[in-house]
PDB file of N, CA and C in Angstrom:
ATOM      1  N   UNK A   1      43.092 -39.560   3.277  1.00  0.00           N
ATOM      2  CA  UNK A   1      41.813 -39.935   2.715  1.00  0.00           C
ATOM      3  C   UNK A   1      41.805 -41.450   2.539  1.00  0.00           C
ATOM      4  N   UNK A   2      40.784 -42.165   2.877  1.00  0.00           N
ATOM      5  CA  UNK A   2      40.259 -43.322   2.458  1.00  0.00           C
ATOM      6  C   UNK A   2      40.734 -43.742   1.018  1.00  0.00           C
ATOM      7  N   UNK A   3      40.573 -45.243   1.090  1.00  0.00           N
ATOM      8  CA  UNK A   3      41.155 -45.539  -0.429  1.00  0.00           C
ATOM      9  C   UNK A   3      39.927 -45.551  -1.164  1.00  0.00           C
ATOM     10  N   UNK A   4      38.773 -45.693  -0.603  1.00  0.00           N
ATOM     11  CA  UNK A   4      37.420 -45.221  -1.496  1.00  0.00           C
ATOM     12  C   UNK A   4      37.259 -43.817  -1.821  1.00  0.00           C
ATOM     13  N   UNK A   5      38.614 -42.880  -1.364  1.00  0.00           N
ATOM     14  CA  UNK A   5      37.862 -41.424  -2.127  1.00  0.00           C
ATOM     15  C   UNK A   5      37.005 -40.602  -0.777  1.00  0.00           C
ATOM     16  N   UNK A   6      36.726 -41.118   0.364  1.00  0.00           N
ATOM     17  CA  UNK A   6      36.247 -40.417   1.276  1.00  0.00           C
ATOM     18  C   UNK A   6      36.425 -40.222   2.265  1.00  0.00           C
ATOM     19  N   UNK A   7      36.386 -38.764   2.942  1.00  0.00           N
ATOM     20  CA  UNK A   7      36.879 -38.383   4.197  1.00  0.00           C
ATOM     21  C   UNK A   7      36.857 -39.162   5.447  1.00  0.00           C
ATOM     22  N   UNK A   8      37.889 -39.363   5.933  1.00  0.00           N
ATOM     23  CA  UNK A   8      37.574 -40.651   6.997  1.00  0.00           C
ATOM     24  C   UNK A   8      37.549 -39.657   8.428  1.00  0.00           C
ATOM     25  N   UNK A   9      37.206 -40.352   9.523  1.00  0.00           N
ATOM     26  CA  UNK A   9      37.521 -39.499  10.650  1.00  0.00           C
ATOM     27  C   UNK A   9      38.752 -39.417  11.058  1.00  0.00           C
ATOM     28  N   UNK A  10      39.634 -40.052  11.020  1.00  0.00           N
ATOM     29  CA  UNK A  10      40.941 -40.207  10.815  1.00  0.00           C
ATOM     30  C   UNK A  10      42.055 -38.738   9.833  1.00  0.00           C
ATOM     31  N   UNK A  11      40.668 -38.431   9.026  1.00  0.00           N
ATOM     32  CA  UNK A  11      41.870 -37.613   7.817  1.00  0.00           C
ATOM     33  C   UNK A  11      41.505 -36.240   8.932  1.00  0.00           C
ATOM     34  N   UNK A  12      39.795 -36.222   9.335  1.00  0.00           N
ATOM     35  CA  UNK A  12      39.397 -35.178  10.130  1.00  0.00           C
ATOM     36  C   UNK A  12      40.447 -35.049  11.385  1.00  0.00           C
ATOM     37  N   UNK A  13      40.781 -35.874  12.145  1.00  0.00           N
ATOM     38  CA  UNK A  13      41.533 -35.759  13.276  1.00  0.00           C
ATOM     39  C   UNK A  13      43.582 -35.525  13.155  1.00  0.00           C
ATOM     40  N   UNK A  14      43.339 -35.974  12.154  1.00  0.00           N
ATOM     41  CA  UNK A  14      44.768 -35.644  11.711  1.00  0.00           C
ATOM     42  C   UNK A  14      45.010 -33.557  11.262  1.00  0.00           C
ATOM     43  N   UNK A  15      43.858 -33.646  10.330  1.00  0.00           N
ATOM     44  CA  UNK A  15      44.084 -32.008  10.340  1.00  0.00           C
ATOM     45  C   UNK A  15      43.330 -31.321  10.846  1.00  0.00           C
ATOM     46  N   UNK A  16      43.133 -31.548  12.352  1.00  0.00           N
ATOM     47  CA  UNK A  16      42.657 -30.667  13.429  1.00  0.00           C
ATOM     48  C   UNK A  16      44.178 -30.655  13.862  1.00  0.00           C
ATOM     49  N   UNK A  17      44.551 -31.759  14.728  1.00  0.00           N
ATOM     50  CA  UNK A  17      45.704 -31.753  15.430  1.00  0.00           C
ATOM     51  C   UNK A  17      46.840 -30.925  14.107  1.00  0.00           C
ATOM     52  N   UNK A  18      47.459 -30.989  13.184  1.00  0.00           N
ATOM     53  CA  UNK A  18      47.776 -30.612  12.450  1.00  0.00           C
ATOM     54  C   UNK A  18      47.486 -28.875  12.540  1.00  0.00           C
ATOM     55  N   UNK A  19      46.321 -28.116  11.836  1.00  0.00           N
ATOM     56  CA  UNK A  19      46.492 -26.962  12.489  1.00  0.00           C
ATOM     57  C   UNK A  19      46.389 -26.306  13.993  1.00  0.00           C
ATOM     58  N   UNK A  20      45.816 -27.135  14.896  1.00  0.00           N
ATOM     59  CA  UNK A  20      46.115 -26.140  16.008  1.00  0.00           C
ATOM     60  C   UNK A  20      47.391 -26.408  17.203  1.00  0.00           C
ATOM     61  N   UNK A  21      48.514 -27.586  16.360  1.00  0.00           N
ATOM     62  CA  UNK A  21      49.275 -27.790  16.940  1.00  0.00           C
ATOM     63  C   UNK A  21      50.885 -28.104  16.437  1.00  0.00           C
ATOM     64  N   UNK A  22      50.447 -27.484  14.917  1.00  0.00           N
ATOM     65  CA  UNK A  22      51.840 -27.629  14.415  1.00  0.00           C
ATOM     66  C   UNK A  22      52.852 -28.702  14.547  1.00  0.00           C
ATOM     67  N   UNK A  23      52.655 -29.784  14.520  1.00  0.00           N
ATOM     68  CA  UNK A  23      53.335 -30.394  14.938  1.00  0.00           C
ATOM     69  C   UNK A  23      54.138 -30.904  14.183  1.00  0.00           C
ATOM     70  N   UNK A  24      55.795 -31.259  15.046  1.00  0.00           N
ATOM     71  CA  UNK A  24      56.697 -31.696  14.257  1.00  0.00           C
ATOM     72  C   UNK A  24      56.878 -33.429  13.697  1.00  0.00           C
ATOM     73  N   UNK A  25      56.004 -34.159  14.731  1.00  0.00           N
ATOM     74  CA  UNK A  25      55.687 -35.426  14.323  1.00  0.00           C
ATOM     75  C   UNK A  25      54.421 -35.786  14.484  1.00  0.00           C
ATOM     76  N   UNK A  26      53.722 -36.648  14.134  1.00  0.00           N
ATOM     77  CA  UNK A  26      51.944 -36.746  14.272  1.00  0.00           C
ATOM     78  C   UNK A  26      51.564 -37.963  13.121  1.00  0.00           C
ATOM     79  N   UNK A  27      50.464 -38.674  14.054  1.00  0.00           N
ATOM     80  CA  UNK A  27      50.713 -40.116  13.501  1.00  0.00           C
ATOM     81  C   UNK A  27      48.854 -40.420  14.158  1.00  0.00           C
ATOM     82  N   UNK A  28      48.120 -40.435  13.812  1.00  0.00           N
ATOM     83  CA  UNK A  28      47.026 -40.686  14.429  1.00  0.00           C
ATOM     84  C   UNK A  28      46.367 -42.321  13.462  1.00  0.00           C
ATOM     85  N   UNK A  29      46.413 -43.184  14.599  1.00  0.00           N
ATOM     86  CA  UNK A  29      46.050 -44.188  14.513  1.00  0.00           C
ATOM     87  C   UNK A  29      44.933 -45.194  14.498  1.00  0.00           C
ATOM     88  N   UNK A  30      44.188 -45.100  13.385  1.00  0.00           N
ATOM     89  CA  UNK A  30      42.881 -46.143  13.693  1.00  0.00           C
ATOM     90  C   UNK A  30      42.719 -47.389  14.427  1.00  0.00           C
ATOM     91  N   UNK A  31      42.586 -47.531  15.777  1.00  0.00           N
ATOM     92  CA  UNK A  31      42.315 -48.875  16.218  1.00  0.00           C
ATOM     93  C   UNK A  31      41.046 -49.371  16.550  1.00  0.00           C
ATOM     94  N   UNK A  32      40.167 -49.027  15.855  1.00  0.00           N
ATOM     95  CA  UNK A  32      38.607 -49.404  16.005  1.00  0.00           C
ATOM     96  C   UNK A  32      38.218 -50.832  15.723  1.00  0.00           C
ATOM     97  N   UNK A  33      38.866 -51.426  15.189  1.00  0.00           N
ATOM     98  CA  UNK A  33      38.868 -52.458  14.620  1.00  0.00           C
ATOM     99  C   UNK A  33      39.248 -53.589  16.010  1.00  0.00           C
ATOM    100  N   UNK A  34      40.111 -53.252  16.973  1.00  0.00           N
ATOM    101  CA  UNK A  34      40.489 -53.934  17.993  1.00  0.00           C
ATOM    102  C   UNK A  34      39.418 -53.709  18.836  1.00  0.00           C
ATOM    103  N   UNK A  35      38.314 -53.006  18.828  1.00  0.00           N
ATOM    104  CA  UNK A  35      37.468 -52.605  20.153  1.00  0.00           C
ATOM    105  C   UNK A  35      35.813 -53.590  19.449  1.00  0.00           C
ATOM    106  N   UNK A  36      35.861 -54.043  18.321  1.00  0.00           N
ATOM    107  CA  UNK A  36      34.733 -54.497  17.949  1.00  0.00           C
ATOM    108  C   UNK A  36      33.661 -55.216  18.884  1.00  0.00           C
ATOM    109  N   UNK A  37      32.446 -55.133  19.163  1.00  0.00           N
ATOM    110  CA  UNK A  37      31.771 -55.110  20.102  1.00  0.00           C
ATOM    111  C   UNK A  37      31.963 -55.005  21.108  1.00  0.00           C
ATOM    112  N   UNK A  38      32.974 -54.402  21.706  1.00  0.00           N
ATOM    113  CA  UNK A  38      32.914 -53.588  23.163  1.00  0.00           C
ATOM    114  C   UNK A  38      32.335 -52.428  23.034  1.00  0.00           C
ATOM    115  N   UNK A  39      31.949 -52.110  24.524  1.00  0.00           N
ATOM    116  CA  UNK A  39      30.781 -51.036  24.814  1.00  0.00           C
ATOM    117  C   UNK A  39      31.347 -49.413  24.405  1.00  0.00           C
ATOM    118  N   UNK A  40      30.903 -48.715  23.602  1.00  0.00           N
ATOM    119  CA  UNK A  40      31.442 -47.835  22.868  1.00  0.00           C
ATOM    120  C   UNK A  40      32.213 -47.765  21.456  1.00  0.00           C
ATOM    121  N   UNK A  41      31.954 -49.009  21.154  1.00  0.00           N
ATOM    122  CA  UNK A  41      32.272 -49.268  19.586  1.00  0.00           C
ATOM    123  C   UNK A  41      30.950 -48.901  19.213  1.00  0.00           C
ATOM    124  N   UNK A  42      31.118 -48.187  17.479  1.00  0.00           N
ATOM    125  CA  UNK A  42      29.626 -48.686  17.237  1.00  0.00           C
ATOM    126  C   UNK A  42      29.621 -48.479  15.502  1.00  0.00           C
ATOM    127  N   UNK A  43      29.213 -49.283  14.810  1.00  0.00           N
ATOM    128  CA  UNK A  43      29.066 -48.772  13.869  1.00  0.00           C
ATOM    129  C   UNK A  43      28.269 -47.766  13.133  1.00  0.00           C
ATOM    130  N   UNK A  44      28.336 -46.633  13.622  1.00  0.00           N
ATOM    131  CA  UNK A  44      27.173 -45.582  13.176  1.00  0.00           C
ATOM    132  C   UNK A  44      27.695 -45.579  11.759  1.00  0.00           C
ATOM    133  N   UNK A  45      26.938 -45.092  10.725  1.00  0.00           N
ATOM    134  CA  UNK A  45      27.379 -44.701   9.887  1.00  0.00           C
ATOM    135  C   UNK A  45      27.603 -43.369   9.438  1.00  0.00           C
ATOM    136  N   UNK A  46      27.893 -42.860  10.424  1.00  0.00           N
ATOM    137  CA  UNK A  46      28.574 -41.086  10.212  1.00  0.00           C
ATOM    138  C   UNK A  46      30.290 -41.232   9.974  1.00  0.00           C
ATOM    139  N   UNK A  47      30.163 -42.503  10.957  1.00  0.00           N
ATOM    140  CA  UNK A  47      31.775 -42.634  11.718  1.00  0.00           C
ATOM    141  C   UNK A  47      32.143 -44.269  10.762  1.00  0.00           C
ATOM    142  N   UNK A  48      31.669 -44.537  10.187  1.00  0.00           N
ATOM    143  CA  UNK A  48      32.009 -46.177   9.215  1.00  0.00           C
ATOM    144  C   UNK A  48      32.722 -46.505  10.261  1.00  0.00           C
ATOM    145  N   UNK A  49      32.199 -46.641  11.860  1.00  0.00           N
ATOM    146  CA  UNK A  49      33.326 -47.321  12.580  1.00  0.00           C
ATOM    147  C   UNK A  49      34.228 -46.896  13.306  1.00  0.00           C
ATOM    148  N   UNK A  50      34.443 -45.924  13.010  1.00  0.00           N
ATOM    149  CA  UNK A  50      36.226 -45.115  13.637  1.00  0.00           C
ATOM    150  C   UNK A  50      35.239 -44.450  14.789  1.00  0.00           C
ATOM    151  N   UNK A  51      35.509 -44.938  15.722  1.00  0.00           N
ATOM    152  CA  UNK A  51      35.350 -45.099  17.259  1.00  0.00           C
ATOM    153  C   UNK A  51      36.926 -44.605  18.247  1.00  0.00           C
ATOM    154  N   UNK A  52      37.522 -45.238  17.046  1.00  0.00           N
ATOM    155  CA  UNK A  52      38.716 -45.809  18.880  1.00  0.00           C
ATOM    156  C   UNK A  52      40.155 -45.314  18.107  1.00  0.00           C
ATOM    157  N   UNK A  53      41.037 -44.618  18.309  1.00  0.00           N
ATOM    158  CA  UNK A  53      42.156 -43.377  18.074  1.00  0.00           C
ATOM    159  C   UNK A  53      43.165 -43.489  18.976  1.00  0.00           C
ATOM    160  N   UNK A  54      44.625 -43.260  18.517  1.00  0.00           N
ATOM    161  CA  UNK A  54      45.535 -43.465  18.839  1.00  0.00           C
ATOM    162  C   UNK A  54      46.658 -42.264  18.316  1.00  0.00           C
ATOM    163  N   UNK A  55      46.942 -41.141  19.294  1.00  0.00           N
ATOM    164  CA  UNK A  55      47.391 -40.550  18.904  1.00  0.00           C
ATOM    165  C   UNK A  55      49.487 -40.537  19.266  1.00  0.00           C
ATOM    166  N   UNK A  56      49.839 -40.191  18.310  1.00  0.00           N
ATOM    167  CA  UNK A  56      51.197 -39.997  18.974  1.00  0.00           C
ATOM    168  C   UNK A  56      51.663 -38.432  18.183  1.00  0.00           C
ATOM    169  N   UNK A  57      51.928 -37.430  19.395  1.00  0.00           N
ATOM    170  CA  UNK A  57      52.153 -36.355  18.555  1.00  0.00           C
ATOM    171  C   UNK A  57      53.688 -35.656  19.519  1.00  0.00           C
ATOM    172  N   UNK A  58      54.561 -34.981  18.918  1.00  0.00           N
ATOM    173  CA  UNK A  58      55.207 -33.701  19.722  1.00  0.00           C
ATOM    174  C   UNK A  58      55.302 -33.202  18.763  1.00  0.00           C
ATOM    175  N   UNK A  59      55.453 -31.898  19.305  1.00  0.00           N
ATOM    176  CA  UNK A  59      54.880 -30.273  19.276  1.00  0.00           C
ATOM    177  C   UNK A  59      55.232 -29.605  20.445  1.00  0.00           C
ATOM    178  N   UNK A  60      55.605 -28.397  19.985  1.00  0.00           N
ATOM    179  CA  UNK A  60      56.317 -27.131  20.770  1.00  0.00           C
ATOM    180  C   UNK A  60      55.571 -26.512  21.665  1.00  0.00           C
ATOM    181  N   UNK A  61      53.872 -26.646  21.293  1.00  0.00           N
ATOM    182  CA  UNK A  61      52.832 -26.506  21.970  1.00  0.00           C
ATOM    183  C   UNK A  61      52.565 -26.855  23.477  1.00  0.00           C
ATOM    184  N   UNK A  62      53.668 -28.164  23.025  1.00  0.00           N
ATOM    185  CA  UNK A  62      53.530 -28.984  24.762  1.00  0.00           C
ATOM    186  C   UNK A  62      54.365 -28.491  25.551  1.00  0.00           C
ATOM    187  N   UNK A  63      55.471 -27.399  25.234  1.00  0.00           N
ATOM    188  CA  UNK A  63      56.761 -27.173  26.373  1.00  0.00           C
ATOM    189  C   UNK A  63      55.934 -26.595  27.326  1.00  0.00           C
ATOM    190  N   UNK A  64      56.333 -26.882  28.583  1.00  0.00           N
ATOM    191  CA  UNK A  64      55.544 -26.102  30.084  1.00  0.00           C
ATOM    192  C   UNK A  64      54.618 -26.635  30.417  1.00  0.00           C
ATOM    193  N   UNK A  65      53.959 -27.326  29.419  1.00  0.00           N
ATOM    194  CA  UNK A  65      52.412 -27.713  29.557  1.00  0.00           C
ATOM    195  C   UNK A  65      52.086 -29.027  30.811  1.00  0.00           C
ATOM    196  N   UNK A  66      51.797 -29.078  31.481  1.00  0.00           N
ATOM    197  CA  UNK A  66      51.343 -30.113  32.948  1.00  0.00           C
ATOM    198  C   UNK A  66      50.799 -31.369  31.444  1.00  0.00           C
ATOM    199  N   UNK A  67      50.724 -33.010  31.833  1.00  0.00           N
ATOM    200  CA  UNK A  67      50.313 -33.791  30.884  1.00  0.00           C
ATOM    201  C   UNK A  67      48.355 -33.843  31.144  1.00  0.00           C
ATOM    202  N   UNK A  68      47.960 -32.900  32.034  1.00  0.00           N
ATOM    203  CA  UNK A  68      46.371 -32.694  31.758  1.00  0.00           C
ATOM    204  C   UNK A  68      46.585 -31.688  31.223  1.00  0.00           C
ATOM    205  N   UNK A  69      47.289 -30.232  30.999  1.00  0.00           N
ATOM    206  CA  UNK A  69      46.746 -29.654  30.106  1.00  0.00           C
ATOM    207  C   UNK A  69      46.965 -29.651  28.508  1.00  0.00           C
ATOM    208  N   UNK A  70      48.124 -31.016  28.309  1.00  0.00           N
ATOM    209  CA  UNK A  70      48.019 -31.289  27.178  1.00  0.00           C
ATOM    210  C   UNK A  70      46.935 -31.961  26.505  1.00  0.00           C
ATOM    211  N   UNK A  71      46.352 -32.745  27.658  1.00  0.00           N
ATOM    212  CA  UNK A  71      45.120 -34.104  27.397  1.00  0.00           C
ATOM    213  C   UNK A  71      43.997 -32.929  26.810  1.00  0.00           C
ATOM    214  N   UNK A  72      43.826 -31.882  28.056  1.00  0.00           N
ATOM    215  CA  UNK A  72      42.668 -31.323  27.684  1.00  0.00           C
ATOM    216  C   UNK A  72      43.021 -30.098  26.267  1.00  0.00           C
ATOM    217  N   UNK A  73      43.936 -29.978  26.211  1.00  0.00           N
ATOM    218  CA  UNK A  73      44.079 -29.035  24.663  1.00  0.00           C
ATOM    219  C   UNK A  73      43.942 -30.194  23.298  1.00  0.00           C
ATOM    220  N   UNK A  74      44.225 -31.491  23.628  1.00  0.00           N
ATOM    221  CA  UNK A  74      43.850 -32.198  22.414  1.00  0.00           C
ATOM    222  C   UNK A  74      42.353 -32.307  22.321  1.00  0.00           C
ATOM    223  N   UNK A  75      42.082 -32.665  23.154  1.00  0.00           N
ATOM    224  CA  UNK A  75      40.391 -33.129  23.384  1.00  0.00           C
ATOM    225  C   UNK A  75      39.764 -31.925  23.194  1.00  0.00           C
ATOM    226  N   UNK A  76      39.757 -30.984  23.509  1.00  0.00           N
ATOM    227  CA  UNK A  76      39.050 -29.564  22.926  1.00  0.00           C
ATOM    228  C   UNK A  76      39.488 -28.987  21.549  1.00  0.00           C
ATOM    229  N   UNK A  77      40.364 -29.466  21.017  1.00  0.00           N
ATOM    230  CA  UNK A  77      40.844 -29.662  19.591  1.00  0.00           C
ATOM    231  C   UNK A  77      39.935 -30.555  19.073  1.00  0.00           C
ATOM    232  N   UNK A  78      39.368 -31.637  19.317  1.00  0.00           N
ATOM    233  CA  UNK A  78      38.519 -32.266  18.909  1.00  0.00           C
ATOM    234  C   UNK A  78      36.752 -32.882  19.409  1.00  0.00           C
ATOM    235  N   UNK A  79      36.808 -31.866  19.794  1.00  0.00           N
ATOM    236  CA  UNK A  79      35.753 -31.857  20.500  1.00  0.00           C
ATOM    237  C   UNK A  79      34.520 -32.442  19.473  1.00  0.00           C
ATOM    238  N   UNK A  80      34.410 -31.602  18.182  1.00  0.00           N
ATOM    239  CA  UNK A  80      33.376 -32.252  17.375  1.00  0.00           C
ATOM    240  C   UNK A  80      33.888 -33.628  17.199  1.00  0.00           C
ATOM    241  N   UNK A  81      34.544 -34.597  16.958  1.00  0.00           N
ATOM    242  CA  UNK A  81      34.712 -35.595  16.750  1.00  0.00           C
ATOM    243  C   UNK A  81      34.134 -36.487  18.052  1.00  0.00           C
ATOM    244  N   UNK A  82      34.636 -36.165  19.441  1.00  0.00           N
ATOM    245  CA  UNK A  82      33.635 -36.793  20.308  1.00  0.00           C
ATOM    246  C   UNK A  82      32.506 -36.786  20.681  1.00  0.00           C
ATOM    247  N   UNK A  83      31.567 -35.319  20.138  1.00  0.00           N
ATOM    248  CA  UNK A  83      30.448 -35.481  19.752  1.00  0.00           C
ATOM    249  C   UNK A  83      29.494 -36.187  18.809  1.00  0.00           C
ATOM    250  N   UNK A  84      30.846 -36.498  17.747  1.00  0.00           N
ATOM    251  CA  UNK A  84      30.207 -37.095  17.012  1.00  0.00           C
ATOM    252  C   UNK A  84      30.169 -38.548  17.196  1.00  0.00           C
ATOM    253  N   UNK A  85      30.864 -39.314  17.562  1.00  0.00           N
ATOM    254  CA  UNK A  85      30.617 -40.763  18.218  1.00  0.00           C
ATOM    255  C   UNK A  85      32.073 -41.382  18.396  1.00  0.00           C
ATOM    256  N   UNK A  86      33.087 -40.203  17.938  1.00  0.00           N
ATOM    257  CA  UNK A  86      34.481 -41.427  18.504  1.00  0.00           C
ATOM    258  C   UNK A  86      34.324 -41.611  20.341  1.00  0.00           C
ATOM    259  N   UNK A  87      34.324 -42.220  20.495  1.00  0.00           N
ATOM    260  CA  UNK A  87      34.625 -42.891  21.765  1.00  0.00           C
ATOM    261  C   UNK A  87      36.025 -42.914  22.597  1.00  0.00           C
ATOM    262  N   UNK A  88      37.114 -43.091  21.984  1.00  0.00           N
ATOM    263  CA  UNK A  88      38.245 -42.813  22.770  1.00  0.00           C
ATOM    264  C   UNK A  88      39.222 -42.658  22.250  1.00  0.00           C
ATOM    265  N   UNK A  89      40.273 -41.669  22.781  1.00  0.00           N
ATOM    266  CA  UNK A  89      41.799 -41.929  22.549  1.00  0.00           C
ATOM    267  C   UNK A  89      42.593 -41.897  23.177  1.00  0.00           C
ATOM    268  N   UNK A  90      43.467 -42.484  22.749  1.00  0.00           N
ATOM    269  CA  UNK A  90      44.883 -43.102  23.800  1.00  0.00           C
ATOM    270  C   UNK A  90      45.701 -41.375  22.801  1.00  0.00           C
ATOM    271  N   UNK A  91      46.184 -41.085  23.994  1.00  0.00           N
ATOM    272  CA  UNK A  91      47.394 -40.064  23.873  1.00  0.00           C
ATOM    273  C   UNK A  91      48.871 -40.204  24.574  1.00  0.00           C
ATOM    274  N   UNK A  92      49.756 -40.144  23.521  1.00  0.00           N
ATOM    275  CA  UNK A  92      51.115 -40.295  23.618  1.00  0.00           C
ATOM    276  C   UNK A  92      51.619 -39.085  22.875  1.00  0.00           C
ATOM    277  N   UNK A  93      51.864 -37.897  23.974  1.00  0.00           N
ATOM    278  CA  UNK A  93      52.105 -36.412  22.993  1.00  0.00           C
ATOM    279  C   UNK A  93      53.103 -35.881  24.018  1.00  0.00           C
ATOM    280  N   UNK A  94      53.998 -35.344  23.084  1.00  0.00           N
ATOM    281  CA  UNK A  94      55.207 -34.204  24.301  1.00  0.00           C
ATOM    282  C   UNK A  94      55.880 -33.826  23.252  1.00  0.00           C
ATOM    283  N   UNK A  95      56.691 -32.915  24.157  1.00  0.00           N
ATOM    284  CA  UNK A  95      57.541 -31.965  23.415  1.00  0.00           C
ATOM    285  C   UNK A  95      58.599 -32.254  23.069  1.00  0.00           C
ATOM    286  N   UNK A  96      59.584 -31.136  21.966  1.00  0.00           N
ATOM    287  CA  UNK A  96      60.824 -32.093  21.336  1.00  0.00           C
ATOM    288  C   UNK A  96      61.230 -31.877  22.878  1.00  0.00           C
ATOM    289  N   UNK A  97      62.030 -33.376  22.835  1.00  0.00           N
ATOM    290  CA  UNK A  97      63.468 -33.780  23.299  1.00  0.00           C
ATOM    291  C   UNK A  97      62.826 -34.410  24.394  1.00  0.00           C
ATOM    292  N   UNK A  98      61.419 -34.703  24.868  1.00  0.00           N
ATOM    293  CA  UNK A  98      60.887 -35.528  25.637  1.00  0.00           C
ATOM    294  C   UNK A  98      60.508 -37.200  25.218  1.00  0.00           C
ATOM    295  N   UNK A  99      60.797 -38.090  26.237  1.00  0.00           N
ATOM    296  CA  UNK A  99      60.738 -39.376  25.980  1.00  0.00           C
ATOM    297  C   UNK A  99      61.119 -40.387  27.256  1.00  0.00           C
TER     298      UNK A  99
END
């Protein structure tokens, strides 16, 4: 949570990934702040900004998994969030003992 007390998109994207992926490490990163007026930043105020995401996750979820069908199981994990105006994320996700 925000230090003002309110749900950030950040707390939202953390416990999506969180329940549908159990994960043993998970670190989701606000970098919206680096994308400021580039095309797909925006300050809506649904999103105070948080546009632009940085995920680093492993999870057991990923063993077997090809690295598109990990891309596309995060992104359909969050699907309302890119509806709602985040714009992008960088994904850095695999399974234990991958690196």
């Amino acid at each position: 949570m925000s230090q003002s007390g309110k749900r950030t998109v950040r707390d939202a994207i953390e416990d999506k990934l969180s329940f549908a992926f159990a994960p043993q490490f998970l670190r989701v990163i606000d970098e919206s702040h680096q994308h400021a007026g580039h095309a797909g930043h925006s300050g809506r105020a649904d999103h105070h900004g948080e546009t632009h995401f940085r995920v680093e996750m492993i999870s057991e979820n990923f063993v077997g998994k090809s690295r598109v069908e990990r891309h596309r199981a995060v992104n359909n994990a969050l699907a309302e969030e890119f509806a709602g105006g985040v714009h992008a994320l960088a994904l850095e996700i695999s399974a234990p003992g991958e690196k």
